[in-house]
ModelCIF file with pLDDT and N, C-alpha, C, O atoms, coordinates in Angstrom:
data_MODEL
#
_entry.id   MODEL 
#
_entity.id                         1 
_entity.type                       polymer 
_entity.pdbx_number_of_molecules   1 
#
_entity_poly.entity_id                      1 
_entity_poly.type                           'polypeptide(L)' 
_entity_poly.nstd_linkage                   no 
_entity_poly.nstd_monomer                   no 
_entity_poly.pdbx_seq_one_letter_code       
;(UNK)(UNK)(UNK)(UNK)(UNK)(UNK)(UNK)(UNK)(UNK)(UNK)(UNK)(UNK)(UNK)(UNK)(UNK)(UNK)
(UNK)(UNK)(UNK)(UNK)(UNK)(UNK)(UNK)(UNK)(UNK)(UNK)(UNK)(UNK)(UNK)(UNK)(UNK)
;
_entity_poly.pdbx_seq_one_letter_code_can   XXXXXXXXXXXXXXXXXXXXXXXXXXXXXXX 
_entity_poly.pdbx_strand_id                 A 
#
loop_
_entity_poly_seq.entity_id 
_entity_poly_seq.num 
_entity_poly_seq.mon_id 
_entity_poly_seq.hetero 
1 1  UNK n 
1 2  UNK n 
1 3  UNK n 
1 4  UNK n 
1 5  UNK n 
1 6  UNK n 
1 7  UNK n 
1 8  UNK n 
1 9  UNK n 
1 10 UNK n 
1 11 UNK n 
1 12 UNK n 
1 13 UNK n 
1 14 UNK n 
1 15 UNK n 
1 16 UNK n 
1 17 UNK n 
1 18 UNK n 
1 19 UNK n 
1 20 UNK n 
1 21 UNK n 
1 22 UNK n 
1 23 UNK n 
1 24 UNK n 
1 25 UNK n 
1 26 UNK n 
1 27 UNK n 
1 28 UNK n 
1 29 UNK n 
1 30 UNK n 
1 31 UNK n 
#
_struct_asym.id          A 
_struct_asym.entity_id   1 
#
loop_
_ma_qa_metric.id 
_ma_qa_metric.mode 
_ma_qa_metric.name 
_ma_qa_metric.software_group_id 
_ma_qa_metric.type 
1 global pLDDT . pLDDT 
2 local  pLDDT . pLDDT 
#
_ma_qa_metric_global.metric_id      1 
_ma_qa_metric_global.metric_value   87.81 
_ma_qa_metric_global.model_id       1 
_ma_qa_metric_global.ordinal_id     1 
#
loop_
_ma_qa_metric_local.label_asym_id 
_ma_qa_metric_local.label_comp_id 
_ma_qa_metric_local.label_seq_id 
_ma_qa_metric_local.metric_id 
_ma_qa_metric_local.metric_value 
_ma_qa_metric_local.model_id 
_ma_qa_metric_local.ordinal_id 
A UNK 1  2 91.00 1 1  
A UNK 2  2 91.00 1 2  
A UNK 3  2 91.00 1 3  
A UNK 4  2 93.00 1 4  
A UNK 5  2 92.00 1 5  
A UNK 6  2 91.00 1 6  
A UNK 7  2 92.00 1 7  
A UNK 8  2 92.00 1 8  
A UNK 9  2 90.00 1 9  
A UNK 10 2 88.00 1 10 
A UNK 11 2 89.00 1 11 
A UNK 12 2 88.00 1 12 
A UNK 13 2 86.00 1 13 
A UNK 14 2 86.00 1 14 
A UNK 15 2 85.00 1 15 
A UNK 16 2 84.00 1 16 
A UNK 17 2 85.00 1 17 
A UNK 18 2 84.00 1 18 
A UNK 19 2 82.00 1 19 
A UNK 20 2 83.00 1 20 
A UNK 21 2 85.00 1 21 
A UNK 22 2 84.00 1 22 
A UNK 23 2 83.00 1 23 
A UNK 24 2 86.00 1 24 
A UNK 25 2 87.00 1 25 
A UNK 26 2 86.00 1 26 
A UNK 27 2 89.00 1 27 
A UNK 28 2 92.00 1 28 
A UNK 29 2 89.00 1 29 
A UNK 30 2 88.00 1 30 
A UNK 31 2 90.00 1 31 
#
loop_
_atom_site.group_PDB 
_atom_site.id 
_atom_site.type_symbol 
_atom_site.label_atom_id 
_atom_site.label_alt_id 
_atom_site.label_comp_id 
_atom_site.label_asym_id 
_atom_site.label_entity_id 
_atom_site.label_seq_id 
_atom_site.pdbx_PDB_ins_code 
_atom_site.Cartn_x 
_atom_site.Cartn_y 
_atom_site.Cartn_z 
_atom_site.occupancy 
_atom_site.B_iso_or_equiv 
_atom_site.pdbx_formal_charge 
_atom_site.auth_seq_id 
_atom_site.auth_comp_id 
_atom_site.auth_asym_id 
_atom_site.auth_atom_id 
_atom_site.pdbx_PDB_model_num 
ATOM 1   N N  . UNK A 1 1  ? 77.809 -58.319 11.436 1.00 91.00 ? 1  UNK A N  1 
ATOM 2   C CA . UNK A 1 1  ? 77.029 -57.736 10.342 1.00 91.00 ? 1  UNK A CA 1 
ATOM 3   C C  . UNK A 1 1  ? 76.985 -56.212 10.444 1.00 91.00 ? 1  UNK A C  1 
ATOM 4   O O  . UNK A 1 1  ? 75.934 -55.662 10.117 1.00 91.00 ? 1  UNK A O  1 
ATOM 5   N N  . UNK A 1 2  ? 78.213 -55.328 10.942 1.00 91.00 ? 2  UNK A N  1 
ATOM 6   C CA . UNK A 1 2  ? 78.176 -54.557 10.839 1.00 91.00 ? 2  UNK A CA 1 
ATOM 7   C C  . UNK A 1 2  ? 78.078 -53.439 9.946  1.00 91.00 ? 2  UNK A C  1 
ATOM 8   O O  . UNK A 1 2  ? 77.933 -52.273 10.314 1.00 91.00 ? 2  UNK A O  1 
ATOM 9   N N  . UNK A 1 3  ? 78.190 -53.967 8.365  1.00 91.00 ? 3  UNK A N  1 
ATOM 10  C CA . UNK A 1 3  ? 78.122 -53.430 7.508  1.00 91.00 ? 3  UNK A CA 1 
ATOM 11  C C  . UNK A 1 3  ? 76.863 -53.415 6.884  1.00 91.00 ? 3  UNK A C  1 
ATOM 12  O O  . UNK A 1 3  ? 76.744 -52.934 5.757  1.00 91.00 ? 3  UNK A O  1 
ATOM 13  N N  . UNK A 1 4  ? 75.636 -54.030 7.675  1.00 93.00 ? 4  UNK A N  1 
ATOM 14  C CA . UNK A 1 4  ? 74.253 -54.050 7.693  1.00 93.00 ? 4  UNK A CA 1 
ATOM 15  C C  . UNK A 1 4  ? 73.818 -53.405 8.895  1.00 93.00 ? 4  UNK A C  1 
ATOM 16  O O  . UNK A 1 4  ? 72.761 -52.815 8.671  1.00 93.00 ? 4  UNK A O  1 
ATOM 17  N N  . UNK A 1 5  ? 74.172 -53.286 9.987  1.00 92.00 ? 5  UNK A N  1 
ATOM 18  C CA . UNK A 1 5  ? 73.456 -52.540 11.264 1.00 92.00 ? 5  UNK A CA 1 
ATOM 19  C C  . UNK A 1 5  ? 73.853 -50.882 11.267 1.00 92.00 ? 5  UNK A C  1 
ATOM 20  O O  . UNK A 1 5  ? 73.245 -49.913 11.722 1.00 92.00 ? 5  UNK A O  1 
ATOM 21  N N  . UNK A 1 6  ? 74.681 -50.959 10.809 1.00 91.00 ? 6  UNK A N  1 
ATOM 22  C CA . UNK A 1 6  ? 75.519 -49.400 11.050 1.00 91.00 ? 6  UNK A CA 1 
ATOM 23  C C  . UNK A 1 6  ? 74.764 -48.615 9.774  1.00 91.00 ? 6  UNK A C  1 
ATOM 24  O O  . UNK A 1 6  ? 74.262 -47.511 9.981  1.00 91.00 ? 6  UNK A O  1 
ATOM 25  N N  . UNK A 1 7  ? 74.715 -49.140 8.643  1.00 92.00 ? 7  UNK A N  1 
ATOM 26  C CA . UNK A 1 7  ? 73.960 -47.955 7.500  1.00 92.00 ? 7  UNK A CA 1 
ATOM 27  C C  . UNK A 1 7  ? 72.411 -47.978 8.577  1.00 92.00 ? 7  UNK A C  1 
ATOM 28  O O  . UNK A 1 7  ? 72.036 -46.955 9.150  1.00 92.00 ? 7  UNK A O  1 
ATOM 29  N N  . UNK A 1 8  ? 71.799 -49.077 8.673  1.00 92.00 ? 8  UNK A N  1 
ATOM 30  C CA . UNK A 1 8  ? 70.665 -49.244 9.309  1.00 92.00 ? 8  UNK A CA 1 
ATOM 31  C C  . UNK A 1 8  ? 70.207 -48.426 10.275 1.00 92.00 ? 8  UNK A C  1 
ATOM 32  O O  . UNK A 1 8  ? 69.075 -47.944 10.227 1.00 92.00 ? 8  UNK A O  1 
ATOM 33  N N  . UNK A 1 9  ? 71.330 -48.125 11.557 1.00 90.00 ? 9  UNK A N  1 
ATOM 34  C CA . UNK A 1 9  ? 70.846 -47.795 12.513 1.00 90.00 ? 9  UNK A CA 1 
ATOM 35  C C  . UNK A 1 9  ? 70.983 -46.058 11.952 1.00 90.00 ? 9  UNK A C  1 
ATOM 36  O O  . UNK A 1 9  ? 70.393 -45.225 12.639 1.00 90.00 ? 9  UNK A O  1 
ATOM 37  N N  . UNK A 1 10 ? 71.642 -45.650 10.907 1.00 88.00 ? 10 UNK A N  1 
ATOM 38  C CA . UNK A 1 10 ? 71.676 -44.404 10.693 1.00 88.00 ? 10 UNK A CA 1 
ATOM 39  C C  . UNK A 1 10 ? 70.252 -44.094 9.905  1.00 88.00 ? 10 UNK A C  1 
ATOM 40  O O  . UNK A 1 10 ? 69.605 -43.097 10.224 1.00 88.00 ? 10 UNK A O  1 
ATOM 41  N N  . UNK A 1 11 ? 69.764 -45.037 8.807  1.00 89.00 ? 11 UNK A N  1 
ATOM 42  C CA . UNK A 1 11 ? 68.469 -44.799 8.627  1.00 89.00 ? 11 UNK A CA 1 
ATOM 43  C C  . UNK A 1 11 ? 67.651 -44.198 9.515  1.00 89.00 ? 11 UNK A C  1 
ATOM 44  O O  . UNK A 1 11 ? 66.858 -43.282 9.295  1.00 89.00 ? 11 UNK A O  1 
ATOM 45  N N  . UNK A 1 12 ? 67.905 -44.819 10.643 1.00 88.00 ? 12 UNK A N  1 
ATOM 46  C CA . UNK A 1 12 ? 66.728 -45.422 11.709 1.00 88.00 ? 12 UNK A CA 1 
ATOM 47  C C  . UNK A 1 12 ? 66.654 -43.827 12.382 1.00 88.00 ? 12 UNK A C  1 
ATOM 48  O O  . UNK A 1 12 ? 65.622 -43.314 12.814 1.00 88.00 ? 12 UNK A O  1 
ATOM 49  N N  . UNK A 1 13 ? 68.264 -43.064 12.351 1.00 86.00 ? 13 UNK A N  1 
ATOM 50  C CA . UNK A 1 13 ? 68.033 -41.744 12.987 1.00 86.00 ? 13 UNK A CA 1 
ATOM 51  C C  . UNK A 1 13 ? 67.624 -40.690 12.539 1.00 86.00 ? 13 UNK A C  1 
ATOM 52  O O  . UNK A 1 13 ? 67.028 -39.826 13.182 1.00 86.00 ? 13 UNK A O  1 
ATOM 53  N N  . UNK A 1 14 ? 68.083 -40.645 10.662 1.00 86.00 ? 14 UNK A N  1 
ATOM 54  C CA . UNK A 1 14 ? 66.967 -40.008 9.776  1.00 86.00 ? 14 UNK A CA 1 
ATOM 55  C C  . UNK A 1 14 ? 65.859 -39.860 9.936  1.00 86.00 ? 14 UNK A C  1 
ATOM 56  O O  . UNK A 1 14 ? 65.387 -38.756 9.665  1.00 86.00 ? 14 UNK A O  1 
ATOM 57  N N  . UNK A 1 15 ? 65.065 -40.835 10.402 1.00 85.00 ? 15 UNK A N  1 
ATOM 58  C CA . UNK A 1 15 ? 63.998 -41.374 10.200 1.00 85.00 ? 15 UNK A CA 1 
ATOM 59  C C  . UNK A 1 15 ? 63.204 -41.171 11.400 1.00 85.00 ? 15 UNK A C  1 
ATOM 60  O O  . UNK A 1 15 ? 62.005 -41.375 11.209 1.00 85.00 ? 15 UNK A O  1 
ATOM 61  N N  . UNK A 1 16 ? 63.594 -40.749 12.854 1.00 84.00 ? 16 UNK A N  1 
ATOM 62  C CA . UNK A 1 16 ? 63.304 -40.928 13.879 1.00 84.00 ? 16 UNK A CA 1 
ATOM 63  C C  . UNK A 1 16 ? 63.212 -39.038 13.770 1.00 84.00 ? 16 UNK A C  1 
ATOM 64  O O  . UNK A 1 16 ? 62.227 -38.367 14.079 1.00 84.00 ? 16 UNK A O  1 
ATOM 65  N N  . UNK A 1 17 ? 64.485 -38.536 13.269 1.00 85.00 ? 17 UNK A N  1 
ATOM 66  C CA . UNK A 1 17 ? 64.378 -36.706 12.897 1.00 85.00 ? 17 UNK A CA 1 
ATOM 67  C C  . UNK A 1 17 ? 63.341 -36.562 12.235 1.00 85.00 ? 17 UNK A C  1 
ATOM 68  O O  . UNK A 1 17 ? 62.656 -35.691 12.771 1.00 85.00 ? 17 UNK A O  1 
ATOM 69  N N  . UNK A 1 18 ? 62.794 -37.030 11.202 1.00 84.00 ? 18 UNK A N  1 
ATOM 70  C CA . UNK A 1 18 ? 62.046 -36.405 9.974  1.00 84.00 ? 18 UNK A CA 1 
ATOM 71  C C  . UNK A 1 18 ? 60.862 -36.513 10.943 1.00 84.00 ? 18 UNK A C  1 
ATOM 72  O O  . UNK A 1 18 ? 60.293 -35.485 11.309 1.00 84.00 ? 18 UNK A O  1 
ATOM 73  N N  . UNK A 1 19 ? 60.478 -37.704 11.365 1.00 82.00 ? 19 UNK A N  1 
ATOM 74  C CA . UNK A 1 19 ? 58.857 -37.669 12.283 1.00 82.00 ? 19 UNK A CA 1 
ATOM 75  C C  . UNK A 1 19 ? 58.772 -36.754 12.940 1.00 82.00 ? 19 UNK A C  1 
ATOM 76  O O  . UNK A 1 19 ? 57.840 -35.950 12.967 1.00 82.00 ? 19 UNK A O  1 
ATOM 77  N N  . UNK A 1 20 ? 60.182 -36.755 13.845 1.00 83.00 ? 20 UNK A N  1 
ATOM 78  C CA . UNK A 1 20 ? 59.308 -35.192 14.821 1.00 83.00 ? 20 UNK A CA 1 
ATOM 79  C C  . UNK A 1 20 ? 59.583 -33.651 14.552 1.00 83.00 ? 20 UNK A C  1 
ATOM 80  O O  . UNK A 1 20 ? 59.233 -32.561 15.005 1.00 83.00 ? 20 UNK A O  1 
ATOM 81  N N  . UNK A 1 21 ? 60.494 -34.226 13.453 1.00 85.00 ? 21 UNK A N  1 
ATOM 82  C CA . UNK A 1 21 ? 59.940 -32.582 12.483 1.00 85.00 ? 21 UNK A CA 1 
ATOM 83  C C  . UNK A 1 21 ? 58.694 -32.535 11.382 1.00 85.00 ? 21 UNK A C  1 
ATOM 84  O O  . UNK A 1 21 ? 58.185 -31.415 11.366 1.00 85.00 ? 21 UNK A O  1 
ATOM 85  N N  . UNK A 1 22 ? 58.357 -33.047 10.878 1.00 84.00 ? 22 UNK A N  1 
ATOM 86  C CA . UNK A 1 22 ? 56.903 -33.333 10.394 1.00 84.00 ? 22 UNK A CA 1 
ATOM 87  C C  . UNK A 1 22 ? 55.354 -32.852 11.531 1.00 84.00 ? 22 UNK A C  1 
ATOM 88  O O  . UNK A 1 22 ? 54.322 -32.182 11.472 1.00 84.00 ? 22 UNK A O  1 
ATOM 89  N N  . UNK A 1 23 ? 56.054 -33.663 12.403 1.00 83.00 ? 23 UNK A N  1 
ATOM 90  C CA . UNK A 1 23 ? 54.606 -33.835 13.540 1.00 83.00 ? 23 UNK A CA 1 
ATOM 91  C C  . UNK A 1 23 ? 54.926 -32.204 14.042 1.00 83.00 ? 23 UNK A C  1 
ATOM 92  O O  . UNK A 1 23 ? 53.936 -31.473 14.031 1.00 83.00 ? 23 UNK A O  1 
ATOM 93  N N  . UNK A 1 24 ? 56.270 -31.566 14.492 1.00 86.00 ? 24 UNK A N  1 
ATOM 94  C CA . UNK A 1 24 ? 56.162 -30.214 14.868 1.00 86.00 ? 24 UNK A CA 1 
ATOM 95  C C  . UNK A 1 24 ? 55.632 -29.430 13.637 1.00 86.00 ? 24 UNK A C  1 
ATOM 96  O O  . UNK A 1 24 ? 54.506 -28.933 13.647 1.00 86.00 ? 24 UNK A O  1 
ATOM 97  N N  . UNK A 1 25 ? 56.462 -29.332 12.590 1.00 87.00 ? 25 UNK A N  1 
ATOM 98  C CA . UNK A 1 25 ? 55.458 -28.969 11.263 1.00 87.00 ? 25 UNK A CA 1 
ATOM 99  C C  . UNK A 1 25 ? 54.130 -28.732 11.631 1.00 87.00 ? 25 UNK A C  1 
ATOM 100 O O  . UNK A 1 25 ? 53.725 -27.612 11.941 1.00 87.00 ? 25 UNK A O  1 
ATOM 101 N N  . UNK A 1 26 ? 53.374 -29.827 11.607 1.00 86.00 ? 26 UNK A N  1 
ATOM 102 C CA . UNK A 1 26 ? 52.161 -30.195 11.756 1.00 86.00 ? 26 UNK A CA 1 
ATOM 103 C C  . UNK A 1 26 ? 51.541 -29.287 12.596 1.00 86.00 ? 26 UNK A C  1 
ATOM 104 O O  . UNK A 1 26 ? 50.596 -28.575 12.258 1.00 86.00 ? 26 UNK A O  1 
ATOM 105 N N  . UNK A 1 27 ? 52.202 -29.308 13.979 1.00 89.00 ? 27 UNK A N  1 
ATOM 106 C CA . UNK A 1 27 ? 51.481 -28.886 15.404 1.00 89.00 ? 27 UNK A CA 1 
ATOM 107 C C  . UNK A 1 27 ? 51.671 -27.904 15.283 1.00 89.00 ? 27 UNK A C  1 
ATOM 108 O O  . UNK A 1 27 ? 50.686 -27.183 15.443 1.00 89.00 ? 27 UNK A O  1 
ATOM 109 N N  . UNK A 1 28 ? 53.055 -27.170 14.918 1.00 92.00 ? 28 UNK A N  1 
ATOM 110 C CA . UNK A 1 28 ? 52.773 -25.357 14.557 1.00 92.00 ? 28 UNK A CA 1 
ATOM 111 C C  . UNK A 1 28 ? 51.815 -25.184 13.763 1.00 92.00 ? 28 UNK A C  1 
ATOM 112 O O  . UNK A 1 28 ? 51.033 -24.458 14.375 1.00 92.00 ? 28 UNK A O  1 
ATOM 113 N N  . UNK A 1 29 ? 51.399 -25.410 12.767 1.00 89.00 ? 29 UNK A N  1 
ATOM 114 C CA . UNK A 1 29 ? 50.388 -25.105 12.145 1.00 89.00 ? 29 UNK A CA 1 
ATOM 115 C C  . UNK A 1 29 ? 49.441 -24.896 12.054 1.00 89.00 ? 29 UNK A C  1 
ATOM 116 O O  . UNK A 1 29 ? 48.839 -24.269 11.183 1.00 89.00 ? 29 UNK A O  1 
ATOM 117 N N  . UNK A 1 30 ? 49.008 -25.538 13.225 1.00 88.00 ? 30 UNK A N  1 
ATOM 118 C CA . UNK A 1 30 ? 47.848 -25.987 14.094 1.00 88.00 ? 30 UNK A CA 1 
ATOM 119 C C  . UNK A 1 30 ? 47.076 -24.726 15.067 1.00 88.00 ? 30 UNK A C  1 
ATOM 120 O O  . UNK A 1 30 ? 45.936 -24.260 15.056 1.00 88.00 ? 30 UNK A O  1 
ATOM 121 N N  . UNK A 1 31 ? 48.869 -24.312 16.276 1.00 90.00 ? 31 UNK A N  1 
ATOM 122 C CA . UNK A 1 31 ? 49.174 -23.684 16.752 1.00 90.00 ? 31 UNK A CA 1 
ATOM 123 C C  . UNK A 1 31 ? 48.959 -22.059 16.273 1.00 90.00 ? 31 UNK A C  1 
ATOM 124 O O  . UNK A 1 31 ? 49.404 -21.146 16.969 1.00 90.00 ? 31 UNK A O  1 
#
């Protein structure tokens, strides 16, 4: 099912970037 895990797992790294640029976002701001 690689043509289901592979778009997936690239979501998954989008998705894993955007949080801890958000949360740094966040914490500079803070900062």
């Amino acid at each position: 099912l690689s043509f289901i895990l592979a778009p997936a797992f690239l979501l998954l790294t989008i998705l894993f970037v955007a949080t801890t640029g958000d949360s740094m976002a966040y914490t500079m701001g803070m900062a």
